[in-house]
N, C-alpha and C. Protein backbone atom coordinates (compact mmCIF):
# COMPACT_ATOMS: atom_id res chain seq x y z
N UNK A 1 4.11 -9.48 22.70
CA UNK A 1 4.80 -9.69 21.45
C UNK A 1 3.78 -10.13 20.39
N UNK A 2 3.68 -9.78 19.56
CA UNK A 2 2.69 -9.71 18.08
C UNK A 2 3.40 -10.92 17.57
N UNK A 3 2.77 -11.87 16.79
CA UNK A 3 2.95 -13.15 16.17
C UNK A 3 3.90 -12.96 15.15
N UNK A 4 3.70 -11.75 14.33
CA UNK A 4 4.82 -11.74 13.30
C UNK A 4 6.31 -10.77 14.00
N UNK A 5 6.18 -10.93 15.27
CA UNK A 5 7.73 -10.75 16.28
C UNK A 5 8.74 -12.16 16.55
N UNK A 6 7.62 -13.33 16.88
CA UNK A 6 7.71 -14.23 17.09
C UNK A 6 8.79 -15.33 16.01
N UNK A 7 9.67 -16.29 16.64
CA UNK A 7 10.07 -17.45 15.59
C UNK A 7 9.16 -18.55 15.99
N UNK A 8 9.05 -19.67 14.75
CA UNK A 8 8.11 -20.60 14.72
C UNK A 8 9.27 -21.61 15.40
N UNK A 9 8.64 -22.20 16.24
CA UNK A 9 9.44 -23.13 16.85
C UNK A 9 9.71 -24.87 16.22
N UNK A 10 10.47 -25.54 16.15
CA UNK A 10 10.19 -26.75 15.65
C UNK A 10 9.07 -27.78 16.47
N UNK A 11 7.85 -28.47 15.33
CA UNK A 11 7.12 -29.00 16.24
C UNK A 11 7.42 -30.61 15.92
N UNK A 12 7.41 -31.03 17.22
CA UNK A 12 7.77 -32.97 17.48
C UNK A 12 6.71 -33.46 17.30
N UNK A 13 5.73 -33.27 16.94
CA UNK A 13 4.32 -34.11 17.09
C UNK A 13 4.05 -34.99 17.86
N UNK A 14 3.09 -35.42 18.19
CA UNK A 14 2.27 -35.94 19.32
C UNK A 14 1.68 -34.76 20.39
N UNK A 15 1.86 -33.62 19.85
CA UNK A 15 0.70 -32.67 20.40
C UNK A 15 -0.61 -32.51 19.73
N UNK A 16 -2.09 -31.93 20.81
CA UNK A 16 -2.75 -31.97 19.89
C UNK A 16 -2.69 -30.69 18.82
N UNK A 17 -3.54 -30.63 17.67
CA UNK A 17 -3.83 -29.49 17.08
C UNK A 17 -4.43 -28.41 17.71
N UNK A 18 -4.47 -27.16 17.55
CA UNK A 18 -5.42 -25.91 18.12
C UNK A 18 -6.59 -26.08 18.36
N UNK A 19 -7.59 -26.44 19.21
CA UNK A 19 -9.00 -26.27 19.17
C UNK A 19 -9.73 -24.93 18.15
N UNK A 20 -10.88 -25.34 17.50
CA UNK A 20 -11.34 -24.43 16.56
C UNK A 20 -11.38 -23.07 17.38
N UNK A 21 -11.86 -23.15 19.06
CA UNK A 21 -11.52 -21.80 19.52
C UNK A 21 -10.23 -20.87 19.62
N UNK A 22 -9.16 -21.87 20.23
CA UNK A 22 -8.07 -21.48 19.88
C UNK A 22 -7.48 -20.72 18.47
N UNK A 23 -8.09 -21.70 17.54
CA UNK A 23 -7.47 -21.05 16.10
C UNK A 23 -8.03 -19.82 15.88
N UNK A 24 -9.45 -19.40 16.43
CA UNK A 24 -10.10 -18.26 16.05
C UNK A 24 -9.66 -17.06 17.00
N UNK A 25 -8.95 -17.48 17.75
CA UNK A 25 -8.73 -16.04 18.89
C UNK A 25 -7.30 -15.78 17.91
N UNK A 26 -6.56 -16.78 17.41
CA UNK A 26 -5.33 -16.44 17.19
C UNK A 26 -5.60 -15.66 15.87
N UNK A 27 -6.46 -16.39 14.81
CA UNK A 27 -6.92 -15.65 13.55
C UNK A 27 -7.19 -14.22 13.73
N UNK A 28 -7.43 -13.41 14.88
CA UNK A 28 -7.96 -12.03 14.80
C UNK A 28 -5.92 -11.55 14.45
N UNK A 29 -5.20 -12.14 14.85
CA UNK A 29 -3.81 -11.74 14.15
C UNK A 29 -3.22 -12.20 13.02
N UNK A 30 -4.34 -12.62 12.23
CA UNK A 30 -3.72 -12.72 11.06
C UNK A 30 -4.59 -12.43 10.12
N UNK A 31 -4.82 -10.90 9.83
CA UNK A 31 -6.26 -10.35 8.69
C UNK A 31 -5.90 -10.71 7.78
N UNK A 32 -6.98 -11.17 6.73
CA UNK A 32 -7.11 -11.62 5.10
C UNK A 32 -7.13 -13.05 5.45
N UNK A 33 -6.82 -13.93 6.52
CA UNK A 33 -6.61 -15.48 6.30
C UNK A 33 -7.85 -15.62 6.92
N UNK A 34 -8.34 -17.11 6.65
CA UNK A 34 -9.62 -17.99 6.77
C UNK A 34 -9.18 -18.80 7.32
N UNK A 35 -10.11 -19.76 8.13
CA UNK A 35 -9.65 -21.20 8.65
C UNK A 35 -11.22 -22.14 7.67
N UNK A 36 -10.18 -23.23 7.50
CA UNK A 36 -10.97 -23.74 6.31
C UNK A 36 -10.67 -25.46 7.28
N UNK A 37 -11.44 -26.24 6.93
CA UNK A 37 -11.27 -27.71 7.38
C UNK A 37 -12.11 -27.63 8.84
N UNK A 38 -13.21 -26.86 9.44
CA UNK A 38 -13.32 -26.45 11.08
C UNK A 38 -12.01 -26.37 11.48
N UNK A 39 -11.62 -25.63 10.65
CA UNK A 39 -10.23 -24.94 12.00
C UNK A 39 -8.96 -25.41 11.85
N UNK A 40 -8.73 -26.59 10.71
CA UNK A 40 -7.87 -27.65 10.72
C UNK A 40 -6.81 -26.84 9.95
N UNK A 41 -7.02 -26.05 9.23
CA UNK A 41 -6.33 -25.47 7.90
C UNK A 41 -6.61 -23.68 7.81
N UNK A 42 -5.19 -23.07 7.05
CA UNK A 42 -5.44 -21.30 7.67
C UNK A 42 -4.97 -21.28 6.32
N UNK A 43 -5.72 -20.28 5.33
CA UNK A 43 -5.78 -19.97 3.86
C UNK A 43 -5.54 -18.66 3.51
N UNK A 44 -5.03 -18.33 2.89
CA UNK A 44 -5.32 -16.46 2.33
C UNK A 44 -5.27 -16.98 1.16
N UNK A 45 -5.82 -15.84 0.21
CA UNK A 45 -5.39 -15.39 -1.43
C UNK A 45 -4.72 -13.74 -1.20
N UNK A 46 -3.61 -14.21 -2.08
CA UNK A 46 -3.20 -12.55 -2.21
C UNK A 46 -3.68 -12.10 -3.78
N UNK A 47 -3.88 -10.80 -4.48
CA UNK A 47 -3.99 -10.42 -5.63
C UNK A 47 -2.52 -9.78 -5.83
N UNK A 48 -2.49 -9.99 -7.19
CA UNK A 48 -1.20 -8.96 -7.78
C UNK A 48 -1.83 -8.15 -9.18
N UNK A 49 -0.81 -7.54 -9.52
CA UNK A 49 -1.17 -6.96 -10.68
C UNK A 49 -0.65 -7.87 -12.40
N UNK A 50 0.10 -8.25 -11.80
CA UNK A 50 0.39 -9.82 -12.87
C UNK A 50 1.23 -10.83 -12.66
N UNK A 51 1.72 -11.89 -13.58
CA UNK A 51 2.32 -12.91 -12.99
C UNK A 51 3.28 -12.88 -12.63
N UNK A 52 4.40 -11.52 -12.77
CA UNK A 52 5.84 -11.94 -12.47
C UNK A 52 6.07 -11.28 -11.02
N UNK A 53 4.88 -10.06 -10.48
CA UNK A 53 4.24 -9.67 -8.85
C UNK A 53 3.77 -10.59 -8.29
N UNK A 54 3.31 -11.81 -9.13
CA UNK A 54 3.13 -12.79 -7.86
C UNK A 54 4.09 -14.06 -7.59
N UNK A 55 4.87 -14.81 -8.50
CA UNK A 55 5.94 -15.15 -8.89
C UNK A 55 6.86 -14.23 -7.88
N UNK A 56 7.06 -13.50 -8.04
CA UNK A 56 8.69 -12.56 -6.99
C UNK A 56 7.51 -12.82 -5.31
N UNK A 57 5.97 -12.96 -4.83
CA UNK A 57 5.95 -13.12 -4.28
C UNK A 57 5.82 -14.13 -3.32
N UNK A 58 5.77 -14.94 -4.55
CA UNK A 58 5.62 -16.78 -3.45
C UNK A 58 7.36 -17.00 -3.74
N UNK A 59 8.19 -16.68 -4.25
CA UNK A 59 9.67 -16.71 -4.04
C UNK A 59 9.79 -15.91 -2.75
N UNK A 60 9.41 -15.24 -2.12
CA UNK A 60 9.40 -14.07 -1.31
C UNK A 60 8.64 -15.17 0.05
N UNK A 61 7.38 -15.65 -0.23
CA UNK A 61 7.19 -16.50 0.68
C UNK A 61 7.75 -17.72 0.91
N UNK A 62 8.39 -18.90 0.42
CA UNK A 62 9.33 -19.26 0.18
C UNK A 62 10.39 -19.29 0.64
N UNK A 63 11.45 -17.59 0.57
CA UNK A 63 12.98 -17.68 1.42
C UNK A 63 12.09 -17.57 3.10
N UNK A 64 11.17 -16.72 3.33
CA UNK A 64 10.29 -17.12 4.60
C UNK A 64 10.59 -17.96 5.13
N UNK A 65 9.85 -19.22 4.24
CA UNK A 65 9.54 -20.95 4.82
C UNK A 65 11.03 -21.18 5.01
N UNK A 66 12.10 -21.02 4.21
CA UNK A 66 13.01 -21.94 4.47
C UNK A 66 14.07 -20.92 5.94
N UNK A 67 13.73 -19.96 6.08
CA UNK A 67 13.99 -19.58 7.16
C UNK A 67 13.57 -19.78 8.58
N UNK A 68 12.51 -19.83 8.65
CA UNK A 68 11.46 -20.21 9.83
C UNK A 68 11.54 -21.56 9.91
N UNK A 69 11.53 -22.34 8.82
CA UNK A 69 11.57 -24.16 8.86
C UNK A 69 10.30 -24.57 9.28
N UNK A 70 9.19 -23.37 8.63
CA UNK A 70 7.78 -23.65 8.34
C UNK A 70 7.11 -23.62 6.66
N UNK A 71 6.72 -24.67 6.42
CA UNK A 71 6.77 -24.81 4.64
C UNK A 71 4.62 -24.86 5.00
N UNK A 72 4.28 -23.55 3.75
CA UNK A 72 3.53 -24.11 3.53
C UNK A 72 3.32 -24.64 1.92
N UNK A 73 2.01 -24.94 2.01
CA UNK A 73 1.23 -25.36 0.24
C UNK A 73 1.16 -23.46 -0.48
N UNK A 74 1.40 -23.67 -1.44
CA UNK A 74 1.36 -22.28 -2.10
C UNK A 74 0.99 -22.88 -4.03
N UNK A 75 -0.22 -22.56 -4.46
CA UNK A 75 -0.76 -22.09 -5.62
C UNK A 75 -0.26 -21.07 -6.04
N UNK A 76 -0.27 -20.36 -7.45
CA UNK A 76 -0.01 -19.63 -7.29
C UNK A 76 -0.36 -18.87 -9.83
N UNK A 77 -0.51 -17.98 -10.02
CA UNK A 77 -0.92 -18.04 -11.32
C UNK A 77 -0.69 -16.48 -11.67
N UNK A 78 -1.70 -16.49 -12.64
CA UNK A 78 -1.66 -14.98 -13.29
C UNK A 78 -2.48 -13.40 -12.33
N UNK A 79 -1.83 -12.91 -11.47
CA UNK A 79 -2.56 -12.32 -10.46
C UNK A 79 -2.93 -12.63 -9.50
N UNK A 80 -2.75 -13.99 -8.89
CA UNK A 80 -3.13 -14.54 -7.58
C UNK A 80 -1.84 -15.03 -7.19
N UNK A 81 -1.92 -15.40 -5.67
CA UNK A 81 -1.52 -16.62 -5.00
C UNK A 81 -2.03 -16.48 -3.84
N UNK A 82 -2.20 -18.21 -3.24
CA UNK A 82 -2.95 -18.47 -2.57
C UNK A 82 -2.22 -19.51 -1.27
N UNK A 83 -2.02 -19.15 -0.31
CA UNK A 83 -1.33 -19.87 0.60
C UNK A 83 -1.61 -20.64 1.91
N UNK A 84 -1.46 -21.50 1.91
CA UNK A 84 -2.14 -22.70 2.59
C UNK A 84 -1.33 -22.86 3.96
N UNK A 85 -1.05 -22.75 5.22
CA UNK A 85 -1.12 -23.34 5.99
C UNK A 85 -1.27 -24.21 7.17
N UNK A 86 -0.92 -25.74 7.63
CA UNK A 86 -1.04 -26.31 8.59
C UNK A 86 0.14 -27.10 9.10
N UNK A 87 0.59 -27.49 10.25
CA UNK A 87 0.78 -28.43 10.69
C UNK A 87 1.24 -29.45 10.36
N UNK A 88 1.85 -30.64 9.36
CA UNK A 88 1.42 -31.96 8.94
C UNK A 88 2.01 -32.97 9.93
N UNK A 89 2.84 -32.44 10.74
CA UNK A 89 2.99 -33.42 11.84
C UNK A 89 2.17 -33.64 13.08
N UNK A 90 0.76 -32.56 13.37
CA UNK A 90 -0.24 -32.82 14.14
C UNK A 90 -1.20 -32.77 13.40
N UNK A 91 -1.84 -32.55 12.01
CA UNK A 91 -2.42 -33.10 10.93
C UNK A 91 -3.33 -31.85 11.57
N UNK A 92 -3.30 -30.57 11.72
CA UNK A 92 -3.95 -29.73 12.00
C UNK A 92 -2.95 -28.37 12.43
N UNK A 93 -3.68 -27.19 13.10
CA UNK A 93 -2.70 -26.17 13.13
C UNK A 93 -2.25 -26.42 14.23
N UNK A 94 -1.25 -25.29 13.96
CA UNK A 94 -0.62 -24.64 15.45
C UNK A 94 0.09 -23.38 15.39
N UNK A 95 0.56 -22.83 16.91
CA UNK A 95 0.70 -21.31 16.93
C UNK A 95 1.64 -20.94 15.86
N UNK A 96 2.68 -21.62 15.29
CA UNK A 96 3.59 -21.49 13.82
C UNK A 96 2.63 -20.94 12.93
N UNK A 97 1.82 -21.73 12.17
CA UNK A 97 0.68 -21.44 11.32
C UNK A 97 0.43 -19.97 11.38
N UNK A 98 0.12 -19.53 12.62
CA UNK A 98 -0.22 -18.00 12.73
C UNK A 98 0.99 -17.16 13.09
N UNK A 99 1.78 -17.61 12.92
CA UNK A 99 3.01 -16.92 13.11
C UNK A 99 3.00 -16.29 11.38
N UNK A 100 3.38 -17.75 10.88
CA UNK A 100 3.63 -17.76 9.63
C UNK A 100 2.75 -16.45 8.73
N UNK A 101 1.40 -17.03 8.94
CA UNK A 101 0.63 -16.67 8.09
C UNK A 101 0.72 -14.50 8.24
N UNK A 102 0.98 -14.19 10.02
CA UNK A 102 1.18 -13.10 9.69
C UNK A 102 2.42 -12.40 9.13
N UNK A 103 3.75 -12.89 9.18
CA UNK A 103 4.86 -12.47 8.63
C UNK A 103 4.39 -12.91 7.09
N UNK A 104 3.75 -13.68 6.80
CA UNK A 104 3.62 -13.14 5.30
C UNK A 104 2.63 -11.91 4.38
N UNK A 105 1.67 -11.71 5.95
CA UNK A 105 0.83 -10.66 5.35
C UNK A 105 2.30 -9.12 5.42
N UNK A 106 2.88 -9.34 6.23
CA UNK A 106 4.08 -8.73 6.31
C UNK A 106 4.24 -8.33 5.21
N UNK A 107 4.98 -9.57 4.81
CA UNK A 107 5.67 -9.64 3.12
C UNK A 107 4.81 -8.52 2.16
N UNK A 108 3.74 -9.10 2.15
CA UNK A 108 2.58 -8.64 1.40
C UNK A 108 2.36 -7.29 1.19
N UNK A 109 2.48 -6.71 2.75
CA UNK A 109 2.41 -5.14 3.09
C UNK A 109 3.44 -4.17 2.45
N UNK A 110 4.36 -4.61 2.96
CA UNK A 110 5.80 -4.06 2.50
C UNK A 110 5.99 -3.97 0.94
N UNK A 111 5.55 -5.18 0.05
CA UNK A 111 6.12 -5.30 -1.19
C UNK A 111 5.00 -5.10 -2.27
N UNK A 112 4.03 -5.11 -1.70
CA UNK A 112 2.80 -4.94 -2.42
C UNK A 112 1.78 -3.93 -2.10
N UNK A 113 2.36 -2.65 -1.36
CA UNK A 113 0.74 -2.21 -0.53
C UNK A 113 -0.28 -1.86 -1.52
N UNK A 114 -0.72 -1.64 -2.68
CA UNK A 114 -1.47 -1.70 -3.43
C UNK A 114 -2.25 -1.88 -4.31
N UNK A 115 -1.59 -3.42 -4.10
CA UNK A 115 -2.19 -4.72 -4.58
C UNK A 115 -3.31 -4.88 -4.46
């Protein structure tokens, strides 16, 4: 099953975070994202063609989060947005994170392919 098949499960904390190896085997399923913090934190930028394509798309990432009941940090301006996720109840990632991060390259694919 591919990560963006997957639901993000609710996490209780007091687990640890992903080891930086861990995060990097999982990162080969989620192209365009970075791990930023050694491993602690999983980033993309998307481009658009202007602000109201990227606007309809962090609303778009967004009904996501509140579906999954995974929220990340999201920037977002004239032709960009930029989306942040981790964890904050193990103050680092976990397999959600890469869940997440690929159902939004999802998003991305579908609503933007030529962005």
């Amino acid at each position: 099953m591919t990560l963006s098949q997957k639901t993000c499960t609710p996490c209780q904390g007091g687990i640890p975070p992903l080891t930086l190896s861990e995060a990097e085997t999982l990162l080969a399923q989620a192209p365009g994202w970075r791990l930023l913090e050694n491993g602690a934190r999983l980033e993309r930028r998307f481009q658009f063609k202007n602000f109201a394509a990227a606007l309809a798309f962090v609303n778009r990432v967004g009904d996501l989060a509140e579906q999954e009941g995974h929220h990340p940090d999201i920037s977002f301006g004239w032709g960009y947005a930029s989306v942040l996720f981790y964890t904050h109840k193990i103050g680092g990632l976990h397999e959600n994170d890469f869940i997440m991060a690929a159902k939004v390259n999802e998003l991305y694919t579908d609503e933007y392919p030529t962005a």
